[in-house]
Protein backbone atom coordinates (compact mmCIF):
# COMPACT_ATOMS: atom_id res chain seq x y z
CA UNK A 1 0.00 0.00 0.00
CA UNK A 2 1.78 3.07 -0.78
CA UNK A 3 2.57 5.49 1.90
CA UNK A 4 2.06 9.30 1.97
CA UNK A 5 3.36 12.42 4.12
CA UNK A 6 0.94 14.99 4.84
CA UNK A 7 2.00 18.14 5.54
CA UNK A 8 -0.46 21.09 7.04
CA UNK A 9 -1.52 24.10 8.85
CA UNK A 10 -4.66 25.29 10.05
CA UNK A 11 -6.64 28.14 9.17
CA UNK A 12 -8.15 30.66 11.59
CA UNK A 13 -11.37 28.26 11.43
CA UNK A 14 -9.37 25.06 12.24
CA UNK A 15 -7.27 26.43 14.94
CA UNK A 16 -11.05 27.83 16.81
CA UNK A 17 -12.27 24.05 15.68
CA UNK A 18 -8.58 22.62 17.11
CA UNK A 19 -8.81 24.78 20.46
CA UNK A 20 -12.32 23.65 20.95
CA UNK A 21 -11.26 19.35 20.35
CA UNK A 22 -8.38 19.38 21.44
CA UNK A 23 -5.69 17.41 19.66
CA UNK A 24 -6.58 14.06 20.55
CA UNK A 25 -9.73 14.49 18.83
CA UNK A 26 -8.31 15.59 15.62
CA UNK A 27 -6.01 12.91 15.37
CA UNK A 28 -8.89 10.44 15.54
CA UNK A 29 -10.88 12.31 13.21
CA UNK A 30 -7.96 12.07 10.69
CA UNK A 31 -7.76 8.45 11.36
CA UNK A 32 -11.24 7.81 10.57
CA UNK A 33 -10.96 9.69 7.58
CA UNK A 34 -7.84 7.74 6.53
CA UNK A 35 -9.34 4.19 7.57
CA UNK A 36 -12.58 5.21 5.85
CA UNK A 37 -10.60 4.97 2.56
CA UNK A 38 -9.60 1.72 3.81
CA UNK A 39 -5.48 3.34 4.68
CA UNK A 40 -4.36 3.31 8.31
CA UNK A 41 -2.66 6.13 9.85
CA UNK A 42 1.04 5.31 11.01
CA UNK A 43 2.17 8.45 12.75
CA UNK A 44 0.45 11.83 13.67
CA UNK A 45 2.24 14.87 15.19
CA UNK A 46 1.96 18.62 15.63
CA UNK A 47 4.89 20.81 14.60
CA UNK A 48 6.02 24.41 15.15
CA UNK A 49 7.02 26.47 12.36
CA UNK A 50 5.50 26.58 8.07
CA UNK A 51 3.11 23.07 9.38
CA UNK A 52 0.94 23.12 12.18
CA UNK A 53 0.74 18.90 11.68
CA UNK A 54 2.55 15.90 9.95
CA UNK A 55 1.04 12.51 9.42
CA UNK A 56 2.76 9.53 7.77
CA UNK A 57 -0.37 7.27 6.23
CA UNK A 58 -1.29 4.25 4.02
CA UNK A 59 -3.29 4.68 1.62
CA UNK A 60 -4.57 1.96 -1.04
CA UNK A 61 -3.78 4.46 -4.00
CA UNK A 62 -3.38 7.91 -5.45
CA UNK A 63 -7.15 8.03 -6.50
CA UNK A 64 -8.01 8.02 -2.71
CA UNK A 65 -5.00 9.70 -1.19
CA UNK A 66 -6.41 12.90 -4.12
CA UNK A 67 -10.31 11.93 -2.37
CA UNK A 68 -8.93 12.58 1.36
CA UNK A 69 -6.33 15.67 0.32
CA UNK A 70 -9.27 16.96 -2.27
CA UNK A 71 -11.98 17.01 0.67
CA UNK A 72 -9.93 17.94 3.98
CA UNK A 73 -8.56 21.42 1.87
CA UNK A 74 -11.74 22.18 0.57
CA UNK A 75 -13.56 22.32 4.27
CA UNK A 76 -11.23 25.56 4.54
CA UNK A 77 -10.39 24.38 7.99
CA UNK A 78 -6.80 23.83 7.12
CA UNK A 79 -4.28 23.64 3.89
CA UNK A 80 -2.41 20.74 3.38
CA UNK A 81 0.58 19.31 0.84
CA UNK A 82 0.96 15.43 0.13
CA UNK A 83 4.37 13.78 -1.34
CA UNK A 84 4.08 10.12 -2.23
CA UNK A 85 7.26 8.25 -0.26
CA UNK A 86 9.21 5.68 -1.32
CA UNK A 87 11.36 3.01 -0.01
CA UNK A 88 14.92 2.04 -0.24
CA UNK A 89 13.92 -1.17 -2.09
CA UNK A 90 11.87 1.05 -4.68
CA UNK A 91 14.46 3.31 -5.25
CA UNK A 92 16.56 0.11 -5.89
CA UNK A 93 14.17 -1.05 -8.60
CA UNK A 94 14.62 2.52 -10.30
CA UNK A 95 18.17 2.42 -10.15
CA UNK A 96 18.13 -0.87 -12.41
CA UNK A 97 15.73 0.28 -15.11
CA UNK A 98 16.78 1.90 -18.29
CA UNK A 99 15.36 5.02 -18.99
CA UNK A 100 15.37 6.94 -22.67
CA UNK A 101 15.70 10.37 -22.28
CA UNK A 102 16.99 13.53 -24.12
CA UNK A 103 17.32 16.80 -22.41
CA UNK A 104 15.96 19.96 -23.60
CA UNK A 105 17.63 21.08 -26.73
CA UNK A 106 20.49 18.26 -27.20
């Protein structure tokens, strides 16, 4: 299943709805909404500086991993960014596969 980092911080709306819940409660709403796509959340944190939160999750694909980033940014409650990750042993594939490229203007 492939795994995703999601990156965010809340708006003024999310931090009133954060304040009110507690952080607790957020984390288990993003864990429903993540095991609701049938992922599972592997790590949730809070973070000071550019991202309020950081969550490691697995999600069965890119369609549903666009689903949960698509919906939780539209609610307006927060902004988040999503980067597929990969492992060593993918990256280990890549390095064996020919590729045919030219470069811009050669």
């Amino acid at each position: 299943m492939p795994k995703y980092l999601i990156r965010g911080s809340y708006s003024d709306q999310g931090l009133k709805g954060l304040l009110e819940e507690g952080g607790s409660k957020r984390r288990e709403a993003a864990e429903q909404s993540i095991q609701g796509l049938g992922g599972r959340l592997e790590a949730f944190y809070y973070a000071f500086g550019n991202d309020d939160f950081v969550i490691i999750a697995d999600l069965p694909s890119n369609v549903d991993a666009s689903a949960l980033s698509l919906t939780a940014n539209l609610s307006g409650a927060l902004k988040s960014h999503m980067t597929v990750l990969i492992t060593p042993e993918e990256v280990d594939q890549a390095t064996k596969r020919t590729v045919k490229f030219r470069p811009p203007g050669k």
